[in-house]
C-alpha atoms as a PDB file:
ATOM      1  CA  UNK A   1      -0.489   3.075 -18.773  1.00  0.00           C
ATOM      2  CA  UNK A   2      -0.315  -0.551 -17.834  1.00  0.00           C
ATOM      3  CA  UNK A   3       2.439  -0.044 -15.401  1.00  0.00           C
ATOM      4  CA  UNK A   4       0.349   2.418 -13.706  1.00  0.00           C
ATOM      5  CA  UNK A   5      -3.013   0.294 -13.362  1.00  0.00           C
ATOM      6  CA  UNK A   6      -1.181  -1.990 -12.374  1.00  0.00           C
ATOM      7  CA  UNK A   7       0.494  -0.157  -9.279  1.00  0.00           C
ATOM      8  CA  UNK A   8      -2.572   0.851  -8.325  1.00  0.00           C
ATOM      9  CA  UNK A   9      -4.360  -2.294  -7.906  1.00  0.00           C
ATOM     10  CA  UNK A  10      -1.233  -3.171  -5.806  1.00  0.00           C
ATOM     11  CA  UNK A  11      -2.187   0.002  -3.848  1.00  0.00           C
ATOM     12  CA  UNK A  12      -5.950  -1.527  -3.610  1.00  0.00           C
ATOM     13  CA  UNK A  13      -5.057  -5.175  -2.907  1.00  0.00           C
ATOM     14  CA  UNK A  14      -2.631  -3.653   0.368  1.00  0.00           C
ATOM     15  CA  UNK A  15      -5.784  -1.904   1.928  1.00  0.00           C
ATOM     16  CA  UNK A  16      -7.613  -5.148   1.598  1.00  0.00           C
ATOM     17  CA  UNK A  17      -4.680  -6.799   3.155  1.00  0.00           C
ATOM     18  CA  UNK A  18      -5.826  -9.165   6.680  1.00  0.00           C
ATOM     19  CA  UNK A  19      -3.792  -7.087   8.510  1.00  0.00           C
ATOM     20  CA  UNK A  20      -4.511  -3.773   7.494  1.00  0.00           C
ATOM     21  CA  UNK A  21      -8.084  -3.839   7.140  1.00  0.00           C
ATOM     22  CA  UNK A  22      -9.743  -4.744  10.384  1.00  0.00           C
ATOM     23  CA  UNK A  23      -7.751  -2.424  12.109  1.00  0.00           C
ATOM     24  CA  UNK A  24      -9.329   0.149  10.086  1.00  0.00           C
ATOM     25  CA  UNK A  25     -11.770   1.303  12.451  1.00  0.00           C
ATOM     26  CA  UNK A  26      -8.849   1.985  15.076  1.00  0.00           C
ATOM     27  CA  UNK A  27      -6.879   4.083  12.636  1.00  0.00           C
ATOM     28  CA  UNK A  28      -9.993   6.152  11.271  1.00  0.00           C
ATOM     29  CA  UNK A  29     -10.321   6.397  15.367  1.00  0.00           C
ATOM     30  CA  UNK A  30      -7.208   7.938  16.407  1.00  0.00           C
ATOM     31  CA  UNK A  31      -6.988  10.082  12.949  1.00  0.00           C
ATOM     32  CA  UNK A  32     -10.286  11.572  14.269  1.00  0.00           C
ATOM     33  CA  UNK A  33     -10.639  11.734  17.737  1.00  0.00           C
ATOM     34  CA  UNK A  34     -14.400   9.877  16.988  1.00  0.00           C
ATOM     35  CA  UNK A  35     -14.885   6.323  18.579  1.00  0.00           C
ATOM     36  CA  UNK A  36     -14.240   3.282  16.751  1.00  0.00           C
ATOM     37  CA  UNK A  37     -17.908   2.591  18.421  1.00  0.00           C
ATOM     38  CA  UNK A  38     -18.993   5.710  16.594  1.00  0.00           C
ATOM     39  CA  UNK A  39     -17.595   4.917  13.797  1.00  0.00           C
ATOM     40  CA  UNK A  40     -18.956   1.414  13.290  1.00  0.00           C
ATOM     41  CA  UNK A  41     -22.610   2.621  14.059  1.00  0.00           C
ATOM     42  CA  UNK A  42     -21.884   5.506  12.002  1.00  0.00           C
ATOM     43  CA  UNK A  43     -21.686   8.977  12.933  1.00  0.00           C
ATOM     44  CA  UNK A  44     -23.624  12.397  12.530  1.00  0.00           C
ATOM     45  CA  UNK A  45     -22.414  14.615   9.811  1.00  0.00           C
ATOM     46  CA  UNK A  46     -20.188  16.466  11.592  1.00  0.00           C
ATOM     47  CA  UNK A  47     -18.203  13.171  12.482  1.00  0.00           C
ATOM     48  CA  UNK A  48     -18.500  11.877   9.352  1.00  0.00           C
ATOM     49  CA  UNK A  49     -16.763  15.283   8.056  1.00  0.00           C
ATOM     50  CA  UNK A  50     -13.864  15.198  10.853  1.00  0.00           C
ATOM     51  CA  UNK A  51     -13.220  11.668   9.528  1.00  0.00           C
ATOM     52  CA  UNK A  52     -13.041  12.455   6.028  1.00  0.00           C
ATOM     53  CA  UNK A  53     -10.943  15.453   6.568  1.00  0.00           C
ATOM     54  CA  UNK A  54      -8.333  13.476   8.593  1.00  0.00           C
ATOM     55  CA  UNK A  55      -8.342  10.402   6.609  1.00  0.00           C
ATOM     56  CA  UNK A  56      -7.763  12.905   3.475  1.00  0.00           C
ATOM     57  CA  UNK A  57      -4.073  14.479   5.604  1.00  0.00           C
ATOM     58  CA  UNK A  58      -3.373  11.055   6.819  1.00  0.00           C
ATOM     59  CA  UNK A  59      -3.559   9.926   2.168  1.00  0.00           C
ATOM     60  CA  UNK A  60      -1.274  12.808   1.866  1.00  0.00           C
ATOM     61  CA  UNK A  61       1.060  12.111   4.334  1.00  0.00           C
ATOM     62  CA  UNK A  62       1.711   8.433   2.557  1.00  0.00           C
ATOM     63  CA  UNK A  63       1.381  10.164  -0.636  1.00  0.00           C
ATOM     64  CA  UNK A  64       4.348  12.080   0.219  1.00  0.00           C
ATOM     65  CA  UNK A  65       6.332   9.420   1.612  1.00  0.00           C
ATOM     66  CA  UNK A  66       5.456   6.261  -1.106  1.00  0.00           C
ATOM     67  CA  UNK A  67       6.423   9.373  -3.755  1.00  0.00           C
ATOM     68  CA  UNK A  68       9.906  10.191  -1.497  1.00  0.00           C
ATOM     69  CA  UNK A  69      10.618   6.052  -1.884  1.00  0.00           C
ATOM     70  CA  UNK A  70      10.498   6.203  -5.458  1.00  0.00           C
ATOM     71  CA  UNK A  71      12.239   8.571  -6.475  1.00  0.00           C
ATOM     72  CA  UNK A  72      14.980   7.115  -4.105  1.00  0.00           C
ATOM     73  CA  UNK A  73      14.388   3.696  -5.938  1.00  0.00           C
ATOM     74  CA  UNK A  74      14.783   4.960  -9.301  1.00  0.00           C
ATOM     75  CA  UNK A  75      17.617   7.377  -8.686  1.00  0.00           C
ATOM     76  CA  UNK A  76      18.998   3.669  -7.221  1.00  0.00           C
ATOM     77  CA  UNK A  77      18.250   2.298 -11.076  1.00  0.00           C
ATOM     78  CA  UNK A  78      19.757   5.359 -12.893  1.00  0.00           C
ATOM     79  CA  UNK A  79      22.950   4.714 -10.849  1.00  0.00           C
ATOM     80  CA  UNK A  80      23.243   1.252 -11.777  1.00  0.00           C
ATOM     81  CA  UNK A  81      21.525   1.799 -15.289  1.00  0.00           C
ATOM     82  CA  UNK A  82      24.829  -0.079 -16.979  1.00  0.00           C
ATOM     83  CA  UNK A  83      23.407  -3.320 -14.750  1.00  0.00           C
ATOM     84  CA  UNK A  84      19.413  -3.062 -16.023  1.00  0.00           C
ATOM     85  CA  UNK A  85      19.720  -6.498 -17.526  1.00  0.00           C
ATOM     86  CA  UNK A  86      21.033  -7.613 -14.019  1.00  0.00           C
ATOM     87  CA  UNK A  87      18.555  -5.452 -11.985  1.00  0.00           C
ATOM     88  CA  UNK A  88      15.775  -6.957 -13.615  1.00  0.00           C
ATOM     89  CA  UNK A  89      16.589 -10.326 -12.733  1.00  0.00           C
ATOM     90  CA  UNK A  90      17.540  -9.675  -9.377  1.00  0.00           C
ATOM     91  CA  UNK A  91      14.346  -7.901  -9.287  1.00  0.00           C
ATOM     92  CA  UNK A  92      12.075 -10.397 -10.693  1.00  0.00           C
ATOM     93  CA  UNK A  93      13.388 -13.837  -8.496  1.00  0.00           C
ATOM     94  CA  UNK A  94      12.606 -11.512  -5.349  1.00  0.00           C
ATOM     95  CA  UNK A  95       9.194 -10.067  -6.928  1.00  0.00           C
ATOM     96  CA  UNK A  96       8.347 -13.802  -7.050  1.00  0.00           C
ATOM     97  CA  UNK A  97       9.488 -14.968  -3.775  1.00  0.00           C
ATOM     98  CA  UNK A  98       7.686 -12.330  -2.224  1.00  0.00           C
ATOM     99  CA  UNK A  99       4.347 -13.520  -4.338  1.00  0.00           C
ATOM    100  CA  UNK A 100       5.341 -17.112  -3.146  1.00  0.00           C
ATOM    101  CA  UNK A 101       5.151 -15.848   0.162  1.00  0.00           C
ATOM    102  CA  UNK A 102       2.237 -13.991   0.053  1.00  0.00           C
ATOM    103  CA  UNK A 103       0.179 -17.082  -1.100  1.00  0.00           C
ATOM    104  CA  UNK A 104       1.156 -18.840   1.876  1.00  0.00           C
ATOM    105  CA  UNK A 105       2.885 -21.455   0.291  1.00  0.00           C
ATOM    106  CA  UNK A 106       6.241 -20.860   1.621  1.00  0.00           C
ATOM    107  CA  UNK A 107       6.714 -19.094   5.153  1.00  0.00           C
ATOM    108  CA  UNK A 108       9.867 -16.052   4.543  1.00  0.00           C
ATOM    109  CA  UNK A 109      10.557 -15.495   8.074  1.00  0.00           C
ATOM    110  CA  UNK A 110      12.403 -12.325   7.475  1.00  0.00           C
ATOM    111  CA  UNK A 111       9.465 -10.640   5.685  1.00  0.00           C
ATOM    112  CA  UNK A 112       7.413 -11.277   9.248  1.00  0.00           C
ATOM    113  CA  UNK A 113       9.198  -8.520  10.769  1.00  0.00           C
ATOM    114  CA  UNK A 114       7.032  -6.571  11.968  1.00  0.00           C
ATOM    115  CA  UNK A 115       7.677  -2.921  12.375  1.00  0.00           C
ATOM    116  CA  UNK A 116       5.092   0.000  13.076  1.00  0.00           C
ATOM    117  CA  UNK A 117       5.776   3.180  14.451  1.00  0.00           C
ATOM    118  CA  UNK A 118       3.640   4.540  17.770  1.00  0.00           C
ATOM    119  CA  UNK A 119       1.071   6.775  16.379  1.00  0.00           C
ATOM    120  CA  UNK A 120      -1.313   6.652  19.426  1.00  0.00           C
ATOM    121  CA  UNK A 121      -0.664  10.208  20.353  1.00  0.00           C
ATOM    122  CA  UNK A 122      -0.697  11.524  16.927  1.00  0.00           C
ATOM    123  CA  UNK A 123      -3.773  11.653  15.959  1.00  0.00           C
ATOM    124  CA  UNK A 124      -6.932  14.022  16.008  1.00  0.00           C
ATOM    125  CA  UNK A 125      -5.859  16.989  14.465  1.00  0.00           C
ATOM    126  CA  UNK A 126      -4.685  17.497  10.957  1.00  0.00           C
ATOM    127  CA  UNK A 127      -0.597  18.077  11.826  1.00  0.00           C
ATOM    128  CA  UNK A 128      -1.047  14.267  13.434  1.00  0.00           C
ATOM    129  CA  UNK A 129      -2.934  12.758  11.449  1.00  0.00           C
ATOM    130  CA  UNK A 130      -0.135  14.255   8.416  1.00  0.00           C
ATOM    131  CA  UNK A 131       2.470  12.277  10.723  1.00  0.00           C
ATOM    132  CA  UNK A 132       0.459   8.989  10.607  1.00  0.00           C
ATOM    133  CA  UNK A 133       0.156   8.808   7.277  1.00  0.00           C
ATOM    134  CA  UNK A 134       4.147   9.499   6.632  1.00  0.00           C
ATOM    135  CA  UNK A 135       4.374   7.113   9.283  1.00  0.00           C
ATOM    136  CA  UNK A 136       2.276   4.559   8.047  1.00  0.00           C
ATOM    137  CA  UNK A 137       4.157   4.597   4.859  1.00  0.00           C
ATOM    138  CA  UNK A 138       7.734   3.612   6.092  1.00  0.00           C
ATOM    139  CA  UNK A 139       6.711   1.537   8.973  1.00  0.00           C
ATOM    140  CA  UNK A 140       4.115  -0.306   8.176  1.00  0.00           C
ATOM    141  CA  UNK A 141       5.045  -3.978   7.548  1.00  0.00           C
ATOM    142  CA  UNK A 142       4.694  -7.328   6.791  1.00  0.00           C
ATOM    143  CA  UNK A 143       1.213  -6.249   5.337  1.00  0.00           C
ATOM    144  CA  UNK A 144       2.089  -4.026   2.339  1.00  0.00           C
ATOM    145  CA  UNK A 145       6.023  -4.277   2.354  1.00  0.00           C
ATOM    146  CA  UNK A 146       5.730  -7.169  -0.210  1.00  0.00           C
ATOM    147  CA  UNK A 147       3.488  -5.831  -2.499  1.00  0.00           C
ATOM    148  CA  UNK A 148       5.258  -2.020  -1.703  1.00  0.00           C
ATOM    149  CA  UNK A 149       8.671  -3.352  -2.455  1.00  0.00           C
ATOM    150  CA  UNK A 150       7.590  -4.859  -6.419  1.00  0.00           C
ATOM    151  CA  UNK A 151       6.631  -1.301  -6.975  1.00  0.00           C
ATOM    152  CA  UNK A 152       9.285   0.168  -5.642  1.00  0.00           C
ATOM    153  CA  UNK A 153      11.636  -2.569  -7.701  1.00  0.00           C
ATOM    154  CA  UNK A 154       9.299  -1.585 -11.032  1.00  0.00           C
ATOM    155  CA  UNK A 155      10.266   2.060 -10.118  1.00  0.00           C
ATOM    156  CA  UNK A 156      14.096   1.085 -10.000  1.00  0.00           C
ATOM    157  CA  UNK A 157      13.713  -0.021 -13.577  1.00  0.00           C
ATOM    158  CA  UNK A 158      11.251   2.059 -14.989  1.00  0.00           C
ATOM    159  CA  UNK A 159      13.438   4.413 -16.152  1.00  0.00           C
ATOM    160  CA  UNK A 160      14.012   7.819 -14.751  1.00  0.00           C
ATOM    161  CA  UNK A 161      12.880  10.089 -11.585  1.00  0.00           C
ATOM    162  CA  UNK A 162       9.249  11.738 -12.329  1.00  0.00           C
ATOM    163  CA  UNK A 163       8.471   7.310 -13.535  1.00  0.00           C
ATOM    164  CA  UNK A 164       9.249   6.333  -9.987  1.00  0.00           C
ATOM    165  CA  UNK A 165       7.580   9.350  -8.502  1.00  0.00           C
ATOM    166  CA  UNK A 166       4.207   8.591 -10.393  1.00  0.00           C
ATOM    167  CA  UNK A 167       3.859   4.874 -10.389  1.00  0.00           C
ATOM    168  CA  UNK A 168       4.165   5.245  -6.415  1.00  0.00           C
ATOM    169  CA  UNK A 169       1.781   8.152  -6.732  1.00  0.00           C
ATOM    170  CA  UNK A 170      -0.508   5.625  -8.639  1.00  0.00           C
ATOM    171  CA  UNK A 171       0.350   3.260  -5.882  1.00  0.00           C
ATOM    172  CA  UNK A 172      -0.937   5.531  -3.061  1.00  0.00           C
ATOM    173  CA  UNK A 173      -4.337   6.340  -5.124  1.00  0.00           C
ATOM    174  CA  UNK A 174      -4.931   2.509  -5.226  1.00  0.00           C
ATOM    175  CA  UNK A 175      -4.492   2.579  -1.224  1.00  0.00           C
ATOM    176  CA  UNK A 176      -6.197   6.005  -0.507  1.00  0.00           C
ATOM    177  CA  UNK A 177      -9.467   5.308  -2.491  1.00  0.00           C
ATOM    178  CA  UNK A 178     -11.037   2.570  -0.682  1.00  0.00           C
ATOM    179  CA  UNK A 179      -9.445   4.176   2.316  1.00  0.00           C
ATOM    180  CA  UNK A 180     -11.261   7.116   1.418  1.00  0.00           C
ATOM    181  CA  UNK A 181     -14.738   5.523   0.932  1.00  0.00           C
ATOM    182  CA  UNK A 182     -14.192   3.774   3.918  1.00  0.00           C
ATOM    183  CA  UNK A 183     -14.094   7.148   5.881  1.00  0.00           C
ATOM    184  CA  UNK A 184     -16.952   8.416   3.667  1.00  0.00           C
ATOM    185  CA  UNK A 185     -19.649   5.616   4.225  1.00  0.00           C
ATOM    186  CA  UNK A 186     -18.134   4.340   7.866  1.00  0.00           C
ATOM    187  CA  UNK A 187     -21.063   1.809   9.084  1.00  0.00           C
ATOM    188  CA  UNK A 188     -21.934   0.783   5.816  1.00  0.00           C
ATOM    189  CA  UNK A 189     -18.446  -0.274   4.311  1.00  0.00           C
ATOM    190  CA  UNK A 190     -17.592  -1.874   7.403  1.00  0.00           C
ATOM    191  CA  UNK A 191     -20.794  -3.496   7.473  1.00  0.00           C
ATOM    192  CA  UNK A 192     -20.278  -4.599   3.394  1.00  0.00           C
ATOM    193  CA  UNK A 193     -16.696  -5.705   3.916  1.00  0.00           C
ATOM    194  CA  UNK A 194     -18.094  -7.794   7.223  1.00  0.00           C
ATOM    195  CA  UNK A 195     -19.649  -9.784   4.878  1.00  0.00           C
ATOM    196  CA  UNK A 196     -16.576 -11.080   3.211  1.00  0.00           C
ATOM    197  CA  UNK A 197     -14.248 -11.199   6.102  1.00  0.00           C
ATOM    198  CA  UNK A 198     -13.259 -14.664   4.958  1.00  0.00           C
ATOM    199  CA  UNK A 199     -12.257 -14.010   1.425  1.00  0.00           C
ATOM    200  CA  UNK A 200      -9.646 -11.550   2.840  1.00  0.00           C
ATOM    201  CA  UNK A 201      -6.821 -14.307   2.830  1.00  0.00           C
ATOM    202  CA  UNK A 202      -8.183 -14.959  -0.551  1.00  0.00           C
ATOM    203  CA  UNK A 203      -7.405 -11.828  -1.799  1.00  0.00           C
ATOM    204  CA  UNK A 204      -3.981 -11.753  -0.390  1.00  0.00           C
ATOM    205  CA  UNK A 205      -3.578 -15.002  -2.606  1.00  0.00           C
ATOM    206  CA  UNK A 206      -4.387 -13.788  -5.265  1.00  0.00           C
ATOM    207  CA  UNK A 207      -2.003 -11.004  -4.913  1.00  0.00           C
ATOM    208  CA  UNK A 208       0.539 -13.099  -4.810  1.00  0.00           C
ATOM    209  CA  UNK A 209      -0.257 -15.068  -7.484  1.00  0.00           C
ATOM    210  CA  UNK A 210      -0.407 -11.546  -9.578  1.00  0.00           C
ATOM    211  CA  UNK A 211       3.453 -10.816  -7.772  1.00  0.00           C
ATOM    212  CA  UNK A 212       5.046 -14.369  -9.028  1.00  0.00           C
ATOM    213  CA  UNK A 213       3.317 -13.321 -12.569  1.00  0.00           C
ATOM    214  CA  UNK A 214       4.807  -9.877 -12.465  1.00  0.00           C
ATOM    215  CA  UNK A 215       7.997 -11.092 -11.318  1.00  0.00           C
ATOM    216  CA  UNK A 216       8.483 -13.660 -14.020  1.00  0.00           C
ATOM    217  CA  UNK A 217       7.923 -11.290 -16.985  1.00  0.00           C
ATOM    218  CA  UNK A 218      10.569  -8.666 -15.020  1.00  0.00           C
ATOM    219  CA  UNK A 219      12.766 -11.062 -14.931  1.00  0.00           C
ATOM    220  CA  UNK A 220      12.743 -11.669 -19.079  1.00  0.00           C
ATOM    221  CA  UNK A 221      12.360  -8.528 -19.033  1.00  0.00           C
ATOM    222  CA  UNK A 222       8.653  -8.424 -20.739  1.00  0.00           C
ATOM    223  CA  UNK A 223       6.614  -6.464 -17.873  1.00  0.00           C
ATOM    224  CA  UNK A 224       8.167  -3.168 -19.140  1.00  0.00           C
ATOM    225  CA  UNK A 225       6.665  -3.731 -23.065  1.00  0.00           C
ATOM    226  CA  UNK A 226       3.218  -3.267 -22.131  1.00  0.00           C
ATOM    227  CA  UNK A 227       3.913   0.408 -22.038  1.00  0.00           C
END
């Protein structure tokens, strides 16, 4: 079960990522058809519900898509299953360079591409909002690819198709639930998390500190024993 908490804290430490949280209010925006305005002084009831509803296509659309990425990824691992003991190394140096560069410490210029799909004409009805979601999942990046690409390297060598499938299934609860709350309460999460706007780059720290961790036991090959 460790495995699994632990992919979805990843999930919840990417929606608290600088870059994906303050544009919240835009996404729960276009997702809706309600104004970010709206939104932020929060809504009636029937715009809360609209938001909800959306937000709750747009989870399944990333659902679908994180779920799609790991079963690729651990298919990947069953092919090369006669190379684990290489995989995990392989795995584990870039787990930890990705932490290292998530803490700031070292600037990867590669992993600052940034690459997002146009979803401005997507959204507002429940087909759209599907898209953004699947959308949001593969093209969303540098802000959860580092964190999204340990899982997916945990899913290579966890060991078999429905493993991959469910620790990126864990992964997308851990993104979906604050995302969820978020278009629950509107005004008064974005007025909480306001309050802590500068421990956001804290938190992405600290997930990188968690990432070198994680990475060090894949690579000895100890991160697996906890289940």
């Amino acid at each position: 079960m460790t495995l699994y908490f632990t992919a979805f804290g990843a999930g919840v430490m990417s929606f608290f990522s600088p870059c994906v949280l303050p544009l919240l209010p835009g996404y729960l925006s276009m997702l809706s058809g309600v104004s970010a305005g709206e939104l932020l002084k929060g809504g009636d009831g029937a715009a809360v519900k609209k938001v909800v509803l959306n937000a709750l296509v747009f989870v399944s659309g990333f659902s679908l898509a994180f779920s799609l990425m790991g079963a690729a990824a651990s298919a990947m691992g069953g092919l090369l299953a006669a190379h684990k003991g290489t995989l995990l190394k392989v795995f584990g140096v870039m787990m930890a360079l990705l932490g290292v560069h998530m803490t700031g410490l070292v600037n990867l210029n590669p992993l600052n591409y940034d690459k997002r799909f146009s979803m401005r004409t997507l959204g507002g009805n429940y087909p759209g909002s599907f898209l953004m979601g699947f959308a949001f999942a593969l093209g969303w990046s540098p802000c959860i690819g580092p964190i999204l690409a340990s899982i997916l390297a945990m899913a290579a060598v966890s060991g078999g198709t429905y493993k991959g499938i469910s620790l990126l299934l864990a992964y997308s609860a851990g993104l979906a639930a604050p995302l969820m709350l978020a278009a629950l309460l509107t005004a008064q999460f974005f007025a909480f998390v306001g309050r802590f706007k500068k421990a956001l780059r804290l938190v992405e720290a600290a997930a990188g500190v968690v990432l070198i961790a994680a990475g060090i036991l894949l690579f000895f090959n100890r991160l697996m024993f906890l289940d």
